[in-house]
C-alpha atoms as a PDB file:
ATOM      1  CA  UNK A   1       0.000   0.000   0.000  1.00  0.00           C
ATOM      2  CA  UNK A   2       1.153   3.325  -0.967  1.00  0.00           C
ATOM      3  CA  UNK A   3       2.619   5.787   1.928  1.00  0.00           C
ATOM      4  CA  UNK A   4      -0.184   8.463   0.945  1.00  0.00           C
ATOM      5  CA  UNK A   5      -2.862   5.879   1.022  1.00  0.00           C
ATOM      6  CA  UNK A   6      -1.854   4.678   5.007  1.00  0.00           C
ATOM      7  CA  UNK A   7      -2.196   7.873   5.690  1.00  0.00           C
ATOM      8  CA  UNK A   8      -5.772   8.323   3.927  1.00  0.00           C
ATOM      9  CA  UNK A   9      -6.503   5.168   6.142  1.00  0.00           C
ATOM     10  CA  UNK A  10      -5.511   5.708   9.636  1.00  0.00           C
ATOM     11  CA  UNK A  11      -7.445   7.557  12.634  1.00  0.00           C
ATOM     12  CA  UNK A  12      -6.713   9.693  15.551  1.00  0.00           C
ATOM     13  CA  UNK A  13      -5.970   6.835  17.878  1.00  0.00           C
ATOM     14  CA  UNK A  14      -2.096   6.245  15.702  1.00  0.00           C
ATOM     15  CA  UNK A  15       0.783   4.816  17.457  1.00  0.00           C
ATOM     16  CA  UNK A  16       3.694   4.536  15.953  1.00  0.00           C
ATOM     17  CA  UNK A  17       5.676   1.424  16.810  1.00  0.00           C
ATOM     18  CA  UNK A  18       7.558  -1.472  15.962  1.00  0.00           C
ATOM     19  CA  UNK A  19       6.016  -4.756  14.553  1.00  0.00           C
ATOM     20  CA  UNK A  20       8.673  -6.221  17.359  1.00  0.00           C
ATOM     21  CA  UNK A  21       7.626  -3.673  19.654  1.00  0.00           C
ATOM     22  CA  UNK A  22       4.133  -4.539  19.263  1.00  0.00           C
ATOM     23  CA  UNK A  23       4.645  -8.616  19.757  1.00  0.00           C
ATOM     24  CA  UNK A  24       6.480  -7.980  22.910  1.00  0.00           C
ATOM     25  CA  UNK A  25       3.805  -5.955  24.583  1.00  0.00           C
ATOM     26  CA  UNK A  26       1.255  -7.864  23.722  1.00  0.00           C
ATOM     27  CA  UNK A  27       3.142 -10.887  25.387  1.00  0.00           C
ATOM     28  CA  UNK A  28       4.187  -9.571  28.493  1.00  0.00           C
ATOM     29  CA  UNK A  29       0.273  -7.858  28.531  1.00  0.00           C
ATOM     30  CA  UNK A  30      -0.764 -11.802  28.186  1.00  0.00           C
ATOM     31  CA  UNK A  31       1.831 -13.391  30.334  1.00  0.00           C
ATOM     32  CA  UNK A  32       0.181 -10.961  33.246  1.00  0.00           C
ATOM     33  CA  UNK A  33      -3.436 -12.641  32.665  1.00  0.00           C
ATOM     34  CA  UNK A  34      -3.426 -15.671  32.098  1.00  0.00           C
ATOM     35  CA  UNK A  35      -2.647 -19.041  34.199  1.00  0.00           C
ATOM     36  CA  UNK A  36       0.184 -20.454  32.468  1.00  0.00           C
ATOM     37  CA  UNK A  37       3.089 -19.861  29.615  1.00  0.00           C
ATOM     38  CA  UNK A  38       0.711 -21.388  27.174  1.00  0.00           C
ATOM     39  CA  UNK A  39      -2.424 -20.077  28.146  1.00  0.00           C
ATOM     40  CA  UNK A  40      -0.208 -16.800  27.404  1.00  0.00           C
ATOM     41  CA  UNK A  41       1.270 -17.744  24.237  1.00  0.00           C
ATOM     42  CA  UNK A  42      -2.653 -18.143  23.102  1.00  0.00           C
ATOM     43  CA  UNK A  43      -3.551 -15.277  23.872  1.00  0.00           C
ATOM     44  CA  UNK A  44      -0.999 -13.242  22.416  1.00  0.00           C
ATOM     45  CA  UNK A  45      -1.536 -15.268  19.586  1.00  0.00           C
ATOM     46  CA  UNK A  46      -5.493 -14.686  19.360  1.00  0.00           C
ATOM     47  CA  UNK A  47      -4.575 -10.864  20.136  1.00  0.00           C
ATOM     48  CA  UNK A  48      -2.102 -10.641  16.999  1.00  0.00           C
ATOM     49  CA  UNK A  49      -4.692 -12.487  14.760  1.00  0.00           C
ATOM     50  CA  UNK A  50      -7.053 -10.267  15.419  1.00  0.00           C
ATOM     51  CA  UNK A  51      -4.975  -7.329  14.733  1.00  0.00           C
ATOM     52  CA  UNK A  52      -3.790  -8.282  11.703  1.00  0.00           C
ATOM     53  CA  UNK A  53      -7.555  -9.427  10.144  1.00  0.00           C
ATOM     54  CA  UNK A  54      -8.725  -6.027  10.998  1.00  0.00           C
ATOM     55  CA  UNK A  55      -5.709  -4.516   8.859  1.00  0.00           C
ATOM     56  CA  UNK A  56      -7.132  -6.455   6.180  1.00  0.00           C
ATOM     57  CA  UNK A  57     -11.021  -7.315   5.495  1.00  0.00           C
ATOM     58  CA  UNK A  58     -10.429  -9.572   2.316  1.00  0.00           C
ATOM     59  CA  UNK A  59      -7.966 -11.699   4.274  1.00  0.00           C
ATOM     60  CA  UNK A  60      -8.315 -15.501   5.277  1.00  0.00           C
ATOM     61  CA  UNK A  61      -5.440 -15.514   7.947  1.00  0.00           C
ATOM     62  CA  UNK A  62      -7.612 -16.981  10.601  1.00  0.00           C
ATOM     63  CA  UNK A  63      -8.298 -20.474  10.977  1.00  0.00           C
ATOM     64  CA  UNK A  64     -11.177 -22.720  12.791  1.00  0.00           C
ATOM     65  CA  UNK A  65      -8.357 -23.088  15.983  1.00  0.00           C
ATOM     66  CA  UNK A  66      -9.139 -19.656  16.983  1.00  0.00           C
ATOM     67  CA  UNK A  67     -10.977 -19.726  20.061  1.00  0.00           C
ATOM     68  CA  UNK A  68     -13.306 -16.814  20.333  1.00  0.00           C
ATOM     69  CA  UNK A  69     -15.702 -17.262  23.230  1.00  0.00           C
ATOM     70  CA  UNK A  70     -12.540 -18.050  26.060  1.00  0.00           C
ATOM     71  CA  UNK A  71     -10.785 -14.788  26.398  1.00  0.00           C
ATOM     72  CA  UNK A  72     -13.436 -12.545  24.974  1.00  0.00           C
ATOM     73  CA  UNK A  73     -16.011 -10.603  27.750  1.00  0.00           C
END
């Protein structure tokens, strides 16, 4: 996607970060809630999927393993 057209595309609520940046907070964010390392690891995981569907509404990166009714309120 074209520099201009990012720009035509994002909001107010911008940060500017990292892709590693990004991973890493969102792990040590999950590693604080949940009751184990893979417990964690899934919901980073679910987190980051999320994410990256949103960035893209053609896309078919999510699979059936995605649990949505555990971690969601």
């Amino acid at each position: 996607m074209h520099v201009a057209n990012i720009r035509a595309h994002q909001n107010k609520h911008t940060v500017h970060t990292t892709l590693g940046e990004l991973i890493a907070t969102i792990s040590d964010i999950a590693f604080e809630y949940a009751a184990g390392k893979e417990e964690a690891y899934e919901i980073a995981r679910l987190v980051l999927v999320r994410m990256l569907k949103g960035t893209s509404p053609r896309s078919k990166i999510v699979d059936g393993r995605v649990p949505t009714g555990k971690y969601l309120h």
